[in-house]
Protein backbone atom coordinates (compact mmCIF):
# COMPACT_ATOMS: atom_id res chain seq x y z
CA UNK A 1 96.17 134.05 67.35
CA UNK A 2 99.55 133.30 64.96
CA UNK A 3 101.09 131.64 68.48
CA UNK A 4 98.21 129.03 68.15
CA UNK A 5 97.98 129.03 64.88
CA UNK A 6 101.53 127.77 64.82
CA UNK A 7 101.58 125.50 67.51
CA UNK A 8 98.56 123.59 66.41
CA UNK A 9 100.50 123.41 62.98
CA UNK A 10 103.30 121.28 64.72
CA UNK A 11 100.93 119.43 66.75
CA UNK A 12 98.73 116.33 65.72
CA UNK A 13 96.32 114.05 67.26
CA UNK A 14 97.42 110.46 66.44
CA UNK A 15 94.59 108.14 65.37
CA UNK A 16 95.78 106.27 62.96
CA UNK A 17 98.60 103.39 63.14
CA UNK A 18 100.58 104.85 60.67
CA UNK A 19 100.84 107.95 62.16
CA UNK A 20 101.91 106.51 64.99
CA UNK A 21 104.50 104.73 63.27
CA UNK A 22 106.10 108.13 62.01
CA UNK A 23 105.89 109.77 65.11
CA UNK A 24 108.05 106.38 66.57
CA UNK A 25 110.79 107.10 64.08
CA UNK A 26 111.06 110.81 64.55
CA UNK A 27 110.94 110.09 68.39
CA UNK A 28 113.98 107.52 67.67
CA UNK A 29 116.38 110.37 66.24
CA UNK A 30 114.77 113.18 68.81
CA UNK A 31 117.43 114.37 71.38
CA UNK A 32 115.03 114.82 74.19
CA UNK A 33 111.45 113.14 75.14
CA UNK A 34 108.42 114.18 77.20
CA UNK A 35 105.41 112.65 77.94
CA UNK A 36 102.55 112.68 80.24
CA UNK A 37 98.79 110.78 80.52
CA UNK A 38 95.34 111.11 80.95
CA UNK A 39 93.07 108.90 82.47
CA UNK A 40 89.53 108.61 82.95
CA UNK A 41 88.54 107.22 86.28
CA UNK A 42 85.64 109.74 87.37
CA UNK A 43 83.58 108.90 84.65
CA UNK A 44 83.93 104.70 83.92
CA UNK A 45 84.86 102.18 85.97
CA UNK A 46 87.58 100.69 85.96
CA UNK A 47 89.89 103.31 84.92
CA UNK A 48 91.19 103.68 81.30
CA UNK A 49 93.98 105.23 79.76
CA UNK A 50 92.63 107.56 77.49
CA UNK A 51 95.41 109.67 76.02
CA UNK A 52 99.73 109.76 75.57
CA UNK A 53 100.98 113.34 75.55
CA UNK A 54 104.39 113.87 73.87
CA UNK A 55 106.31 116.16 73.56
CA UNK A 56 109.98 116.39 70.91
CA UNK A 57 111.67 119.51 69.89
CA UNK A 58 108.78 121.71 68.23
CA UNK A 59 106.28 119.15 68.63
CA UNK A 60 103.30 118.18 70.75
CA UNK A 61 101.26 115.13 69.87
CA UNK A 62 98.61 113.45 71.79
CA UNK A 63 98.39 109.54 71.09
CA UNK A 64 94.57 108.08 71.32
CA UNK A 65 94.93 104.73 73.09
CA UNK A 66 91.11 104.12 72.42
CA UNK A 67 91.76 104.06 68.48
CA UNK A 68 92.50 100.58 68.71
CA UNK A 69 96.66 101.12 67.70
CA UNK A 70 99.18 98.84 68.33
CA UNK A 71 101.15 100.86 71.01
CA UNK A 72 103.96 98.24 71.28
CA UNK A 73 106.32 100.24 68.89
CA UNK A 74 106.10 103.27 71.35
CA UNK A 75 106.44 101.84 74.20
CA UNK A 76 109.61 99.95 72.76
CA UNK A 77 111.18 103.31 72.11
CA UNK A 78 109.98 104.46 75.37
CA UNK A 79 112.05 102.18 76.94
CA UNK A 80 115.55 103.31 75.25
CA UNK A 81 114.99 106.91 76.15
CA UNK A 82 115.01 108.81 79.46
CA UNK A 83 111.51 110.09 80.11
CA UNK A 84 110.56 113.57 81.27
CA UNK A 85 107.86 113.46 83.46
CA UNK A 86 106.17 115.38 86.07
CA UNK A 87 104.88 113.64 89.39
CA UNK A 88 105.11 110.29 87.44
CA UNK A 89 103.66 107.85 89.75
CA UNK A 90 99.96 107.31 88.61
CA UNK A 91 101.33 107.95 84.69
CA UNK A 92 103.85 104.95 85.74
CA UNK A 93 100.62 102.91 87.56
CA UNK A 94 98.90 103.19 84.31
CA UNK A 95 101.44 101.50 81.71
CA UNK A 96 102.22 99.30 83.87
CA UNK A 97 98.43 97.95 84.91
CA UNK A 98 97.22 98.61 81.01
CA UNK A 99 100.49 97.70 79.37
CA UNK A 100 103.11 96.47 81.14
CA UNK A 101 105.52 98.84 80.08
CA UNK A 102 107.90 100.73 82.64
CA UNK A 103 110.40 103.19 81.36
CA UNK A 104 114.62 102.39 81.85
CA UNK A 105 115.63 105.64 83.30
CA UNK A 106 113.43 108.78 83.72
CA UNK A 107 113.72 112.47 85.16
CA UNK A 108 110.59 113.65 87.29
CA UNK A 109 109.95 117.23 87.68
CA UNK A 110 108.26 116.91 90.88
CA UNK A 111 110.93 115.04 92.50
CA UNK A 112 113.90 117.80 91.35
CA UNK A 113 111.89 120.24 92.81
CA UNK A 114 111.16 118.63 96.23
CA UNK A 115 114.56 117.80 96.27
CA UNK A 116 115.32 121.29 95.86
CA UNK A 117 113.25 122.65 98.55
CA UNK A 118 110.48 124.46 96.53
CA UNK A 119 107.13 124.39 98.64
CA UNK A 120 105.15 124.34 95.50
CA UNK A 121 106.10 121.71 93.32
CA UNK A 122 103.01 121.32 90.94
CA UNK A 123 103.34 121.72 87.40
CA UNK A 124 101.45 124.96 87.32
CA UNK A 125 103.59 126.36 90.02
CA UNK A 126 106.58 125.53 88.61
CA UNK A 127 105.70 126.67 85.38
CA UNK A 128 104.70 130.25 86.62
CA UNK A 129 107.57 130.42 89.10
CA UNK A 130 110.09 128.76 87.09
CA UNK A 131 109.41 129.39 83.35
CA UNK A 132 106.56 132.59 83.62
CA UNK A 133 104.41 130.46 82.13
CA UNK A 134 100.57 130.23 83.20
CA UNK A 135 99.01 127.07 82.51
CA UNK A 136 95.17 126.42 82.57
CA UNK A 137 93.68 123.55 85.17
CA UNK A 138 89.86 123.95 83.73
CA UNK A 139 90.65 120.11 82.42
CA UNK A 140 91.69 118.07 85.60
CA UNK A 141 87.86 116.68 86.10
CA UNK A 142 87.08 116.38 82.35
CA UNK A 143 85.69 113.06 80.64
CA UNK A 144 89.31 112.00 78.62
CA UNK A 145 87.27 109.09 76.72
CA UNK A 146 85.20 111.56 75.40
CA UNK A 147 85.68 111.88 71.63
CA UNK A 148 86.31 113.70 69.62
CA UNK A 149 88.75 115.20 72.34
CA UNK A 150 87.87 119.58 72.03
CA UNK A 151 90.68 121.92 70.86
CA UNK A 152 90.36 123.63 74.56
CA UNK A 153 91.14 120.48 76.23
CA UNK A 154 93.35 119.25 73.45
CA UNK A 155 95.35 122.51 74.59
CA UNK A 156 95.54 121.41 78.32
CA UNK A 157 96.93 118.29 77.31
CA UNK A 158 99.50 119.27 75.59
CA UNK A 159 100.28 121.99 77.89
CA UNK A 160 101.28 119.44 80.24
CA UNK A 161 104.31 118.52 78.60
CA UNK A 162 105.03 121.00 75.81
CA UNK A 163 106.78 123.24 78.89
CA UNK A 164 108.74 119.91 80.39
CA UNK A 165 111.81 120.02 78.78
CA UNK A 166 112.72 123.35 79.94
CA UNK A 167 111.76 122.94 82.80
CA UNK A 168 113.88 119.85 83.34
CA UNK A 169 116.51 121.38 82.18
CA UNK A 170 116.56 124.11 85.12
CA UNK A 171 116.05 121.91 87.07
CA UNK A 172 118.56 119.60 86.70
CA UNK A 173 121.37 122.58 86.62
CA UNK A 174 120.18 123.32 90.12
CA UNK A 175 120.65 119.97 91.34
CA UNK A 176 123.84 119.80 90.05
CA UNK A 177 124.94 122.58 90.85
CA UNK A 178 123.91 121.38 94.61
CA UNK A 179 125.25 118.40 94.18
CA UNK A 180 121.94 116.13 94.22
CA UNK A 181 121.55 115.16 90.84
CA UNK A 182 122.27 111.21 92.17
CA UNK A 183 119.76 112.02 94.93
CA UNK A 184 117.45 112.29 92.19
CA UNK A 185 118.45 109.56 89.90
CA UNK A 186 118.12 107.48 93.31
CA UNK A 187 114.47 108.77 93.56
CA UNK A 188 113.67 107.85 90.42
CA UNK A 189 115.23 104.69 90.52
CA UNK A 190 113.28 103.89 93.47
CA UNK A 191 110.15 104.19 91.86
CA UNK A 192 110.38 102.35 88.72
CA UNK A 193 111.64 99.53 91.07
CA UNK A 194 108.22 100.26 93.35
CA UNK A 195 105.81 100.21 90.74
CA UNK A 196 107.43 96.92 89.16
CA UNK A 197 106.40 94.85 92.26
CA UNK A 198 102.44 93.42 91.59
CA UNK A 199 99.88 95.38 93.91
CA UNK A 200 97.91 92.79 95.65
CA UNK A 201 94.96 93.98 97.59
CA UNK A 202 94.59 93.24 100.97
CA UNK A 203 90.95 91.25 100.61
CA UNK A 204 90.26 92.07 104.08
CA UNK A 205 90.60 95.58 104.11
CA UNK A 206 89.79 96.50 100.37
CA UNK A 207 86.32 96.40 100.96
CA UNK A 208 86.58 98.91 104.28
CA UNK A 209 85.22 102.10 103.17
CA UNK A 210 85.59 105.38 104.89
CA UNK A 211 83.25 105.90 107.75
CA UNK A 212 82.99 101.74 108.57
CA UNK A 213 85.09 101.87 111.30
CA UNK A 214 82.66 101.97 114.00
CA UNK A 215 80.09 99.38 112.18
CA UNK A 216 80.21 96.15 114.41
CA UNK A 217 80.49 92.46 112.78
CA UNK A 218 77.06 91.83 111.62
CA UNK A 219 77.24 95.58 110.00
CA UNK A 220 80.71 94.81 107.86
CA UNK A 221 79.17 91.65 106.69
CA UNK A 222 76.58 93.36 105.22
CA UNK A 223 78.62 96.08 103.82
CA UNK A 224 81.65 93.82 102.48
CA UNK A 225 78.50 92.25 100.47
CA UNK A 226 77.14 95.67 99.19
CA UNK A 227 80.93 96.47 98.13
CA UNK A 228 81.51 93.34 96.13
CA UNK A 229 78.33 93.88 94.72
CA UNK A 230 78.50 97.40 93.89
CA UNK A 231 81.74 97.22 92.28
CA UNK A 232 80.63 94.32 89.88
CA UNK A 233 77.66 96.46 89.00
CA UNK A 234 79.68 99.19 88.41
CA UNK A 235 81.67 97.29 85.75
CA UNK A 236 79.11 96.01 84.00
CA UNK A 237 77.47 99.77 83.74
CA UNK A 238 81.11 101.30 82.98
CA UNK A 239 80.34 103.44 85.30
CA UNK A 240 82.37 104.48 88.83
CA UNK A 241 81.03 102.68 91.69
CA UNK A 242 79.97 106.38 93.48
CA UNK A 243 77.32 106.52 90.77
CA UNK A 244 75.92 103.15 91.33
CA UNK A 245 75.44 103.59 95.45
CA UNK A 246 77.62 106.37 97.68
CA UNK A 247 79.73 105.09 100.40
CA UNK A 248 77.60 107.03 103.19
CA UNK A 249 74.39 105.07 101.91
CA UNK A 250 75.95 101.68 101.86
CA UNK A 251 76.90 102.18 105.31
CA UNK A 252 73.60 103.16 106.63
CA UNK A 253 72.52 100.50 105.20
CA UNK A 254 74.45 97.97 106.71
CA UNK A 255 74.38 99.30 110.12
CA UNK A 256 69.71 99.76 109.23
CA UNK A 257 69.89 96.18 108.18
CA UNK A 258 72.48 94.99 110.95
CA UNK A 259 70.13 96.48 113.95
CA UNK A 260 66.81 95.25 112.31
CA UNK A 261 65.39 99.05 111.50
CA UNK A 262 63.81 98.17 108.22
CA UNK A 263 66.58 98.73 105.74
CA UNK A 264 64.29 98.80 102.58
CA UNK A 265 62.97 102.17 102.92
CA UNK A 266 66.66 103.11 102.79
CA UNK A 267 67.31 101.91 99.42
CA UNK A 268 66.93 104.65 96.60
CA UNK A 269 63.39 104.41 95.31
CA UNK A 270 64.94 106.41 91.56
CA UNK A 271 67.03 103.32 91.59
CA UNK A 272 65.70 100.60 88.45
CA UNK A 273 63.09 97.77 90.05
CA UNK A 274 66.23 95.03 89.29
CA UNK A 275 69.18 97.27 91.10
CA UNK A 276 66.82 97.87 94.34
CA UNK A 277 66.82 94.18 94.44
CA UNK A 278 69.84 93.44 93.59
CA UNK A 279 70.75 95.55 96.60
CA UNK A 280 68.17 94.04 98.80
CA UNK A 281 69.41 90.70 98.09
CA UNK A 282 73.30 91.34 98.39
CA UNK A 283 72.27 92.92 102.06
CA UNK A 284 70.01 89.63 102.83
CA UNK A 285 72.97 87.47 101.82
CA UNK A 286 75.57 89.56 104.34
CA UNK A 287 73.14 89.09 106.78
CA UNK A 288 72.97 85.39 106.59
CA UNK A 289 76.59 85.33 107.21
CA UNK A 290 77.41 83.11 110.19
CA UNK A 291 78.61 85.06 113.50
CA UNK A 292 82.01 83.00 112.90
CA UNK A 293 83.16 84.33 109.98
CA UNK A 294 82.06 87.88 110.00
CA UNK A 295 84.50 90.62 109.68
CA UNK A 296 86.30 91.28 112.36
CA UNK A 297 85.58 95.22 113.68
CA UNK A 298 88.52 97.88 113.61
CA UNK A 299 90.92 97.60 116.34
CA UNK A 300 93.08 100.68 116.57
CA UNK A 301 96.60 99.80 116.27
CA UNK A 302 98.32 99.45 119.69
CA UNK A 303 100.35 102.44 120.53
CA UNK A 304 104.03 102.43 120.53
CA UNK A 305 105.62 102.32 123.62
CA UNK A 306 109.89 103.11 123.57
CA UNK A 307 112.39 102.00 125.84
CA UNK A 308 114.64 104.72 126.99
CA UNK A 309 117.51 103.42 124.82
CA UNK A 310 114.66 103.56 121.78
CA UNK A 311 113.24 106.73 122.92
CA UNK A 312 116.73 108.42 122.96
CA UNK A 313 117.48 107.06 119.74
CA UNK A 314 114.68 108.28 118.07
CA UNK A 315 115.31 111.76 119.68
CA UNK A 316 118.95 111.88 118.17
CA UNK A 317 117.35 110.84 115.06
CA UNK A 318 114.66 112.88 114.24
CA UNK A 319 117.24 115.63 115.13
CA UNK A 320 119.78 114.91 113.03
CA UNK A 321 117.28 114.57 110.31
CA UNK A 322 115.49 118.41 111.22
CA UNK A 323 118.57 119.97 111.32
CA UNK A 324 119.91 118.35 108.07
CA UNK A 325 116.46 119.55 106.41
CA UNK A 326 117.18 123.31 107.75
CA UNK A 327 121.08 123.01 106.59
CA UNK A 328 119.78 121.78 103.17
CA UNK A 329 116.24 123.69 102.87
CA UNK A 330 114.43 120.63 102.43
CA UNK A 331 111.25 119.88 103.68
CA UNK A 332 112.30 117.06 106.61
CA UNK A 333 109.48 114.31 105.66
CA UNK A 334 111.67 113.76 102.37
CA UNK A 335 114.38 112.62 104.28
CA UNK A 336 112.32 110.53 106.32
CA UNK A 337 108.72 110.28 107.97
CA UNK A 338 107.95 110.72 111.54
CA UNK A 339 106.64 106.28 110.87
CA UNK A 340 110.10 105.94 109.47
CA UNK A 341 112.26 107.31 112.04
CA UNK A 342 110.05 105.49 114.56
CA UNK A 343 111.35 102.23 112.93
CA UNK A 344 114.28 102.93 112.84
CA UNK A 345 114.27 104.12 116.88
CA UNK A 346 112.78 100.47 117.34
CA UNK A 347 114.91 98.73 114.86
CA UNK A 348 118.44 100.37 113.28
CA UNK A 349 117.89 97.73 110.91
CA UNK A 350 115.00 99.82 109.50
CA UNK A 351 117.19 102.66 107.72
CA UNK A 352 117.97 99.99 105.16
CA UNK A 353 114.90 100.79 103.90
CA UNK A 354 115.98 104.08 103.04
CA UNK A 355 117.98 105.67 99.98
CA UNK A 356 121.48 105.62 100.43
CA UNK A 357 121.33 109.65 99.88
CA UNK A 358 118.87 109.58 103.15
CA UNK A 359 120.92 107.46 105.15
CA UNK A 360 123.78 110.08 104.42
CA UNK A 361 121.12 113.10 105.86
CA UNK A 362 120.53 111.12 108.99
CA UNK A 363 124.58 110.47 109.06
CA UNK A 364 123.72 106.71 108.84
């Protein structure tokens, strides 16, 4: 009881701007800076960035970015420091899609330990293995826009960066000491570079749900309908587009509608009179769509087929890459991916594409 009783004494939940401003300048001065997100995507639609964990020497705050602050100062000072994070892709997703921010340099936990060779590389299992510390995952599904946010789950978000630093720091003596500290800066690098560059959906496969592979034309022009309509619905109830109509249903209702087997009885009767409709008519409209500009079905992509110059170069290569992993006690995919190495056996021009610190493994 003191332990918590002390740690929720140098911990605060900022609501207010000018805490936030004091917690910028004391971040300013701090020697060392971790931070982490939550996000609520299982619970509204589309997702929202619902909390900033940080973590400085003896303290452990949690920023509310639904208080309506002006988060510009912190993200300024974000971007002078190095950031300690842990498997920082989605966390980098989010500032970047919510606030345009993306960090200078950073160190990621889960990339020092892959690049160390640990098969468990989740913050839990790192903390246990590496630190003997047990931390609790009861919060992974919980509602983060939820206020006011409870102690237990104020806990687990603190949690996940109140152990970072030390961690990092272990982490980073191993690499050294292995000489793959630059591997990891590369890494890193790689990825603030990679979630710089716009994501632009693919408008023709966006809509292409799980399971809609075998529907037939008529079939994904009904369902690219339900999908447009489903996921305007879903913003206007704030709600994720599962709850407004499951993938498996819209599906059976395309192909019902597509074959002529009297869709309606398909449609949820608990649904509201205006949704069932809604539904009804988005189905009528895919299935007025002219033959010539339905969707075209899936094709599976054509298999590969290797030369014997090709084929012995990607057998020298995919060896020189498994016995660098055993040499190095890495798992091989890091180095490079079975698609990767296929590339490169059809193209040398390929292993561009890869870090210089790969290229090195595969004695590029």
């Amino acid at each position: 009881m003191d332990v918590a009783i002390t740690f929720l004494s140098n911990s605060r939940v900022i609501e207010t701007q000018q805490a936030l401003d004091d917690l910028v300048a004391r971040i300013e001065i701090a020697p060392w800076l971790a931070i982490d997100t939550e996000a609520d995507s299982l619970h509204s639609f589309p997702e929202k960035l619902c909390l900033i964990q940080v973590s400085l020497p003896g303290e452990d705050h949690l920023i509310d970015p639904l208080a309506g602050l002006n988060l510009s100062s912190l993200f300024a000072i974000f971007r002078q420091r190095e950031l300690i994070m842990h498997g920082s892709d989605y966390d980098l997703r989010l500032f970047k899609d919510h606030h345009d921010f993306l960090p200078t340099t950073l160190f990621d936990t889960m990339f020092a330990a892959r690049l160390l060779g640990k098969a468990k590389f989740g913050l839990a299992d790192l903390a246990a293995n590496c630190l003997g510390v047990k931390l609790e995952k009861s919060g992974q599904k919980a509602n983060w826009s939820k206020r006011p946010i409870t102690p237990a789950l104020q806990q687990y978000a603190r949690d996940d960066t109140r152990h970072l630093k030390a961690l990092s720091d272990l982490l980073r003596a191993e690499l050294e000491s292995k000489g793959r500290l630059d591997w990891h800066k590369q890494e890193c690098d790689k990825l603030i570079r990679s979630t710089s560059q716009p994501q632009i959906p693919d408008s023709d496969s966006i809509w292409r749900i799980r399971g809609s592979a075998p529907l037939g034309a008529s079939a994904l022009a009904i369902l690219r309908e339900l999908w447009h309509w489903r996921n305007e619905e879903a913003r206007q109830l704030n709600r994720p587009p599962f709850f407004v109509l499951s993938h498996d249903l819209m599906i059976h209702l395309a192909d019902c509608a597509s074959a002529g087997n009297g869709f309606e009885q398909h449609v949820p009767r608990r649904a509201p009179e205006p949704r069932r409709r809604r539904i009804i008519e988005a189905i009528e409209r895919g299935l007025r769509v002219p033959s010539e500009v339905r969707p075209n079905p899936y094709q599976h992509p054509p298999r590969t087929h290797f030369t014997k110059q090709q084929r012995r170069r990607l057998d020298a290569v995919q060896k020189s890459r498994d016995d660098s992993a055993k040499t190095l006690c890495l798992d091989p995919t890091i180095i490079a991916s079975r698609a990767m190495l296929t590339r490169i056996a059809m193209d040398e021009t390929a292993q561009e594409e890869l870090l210089p610190w790969q290229r090195a493994c595969l004695q590029f």
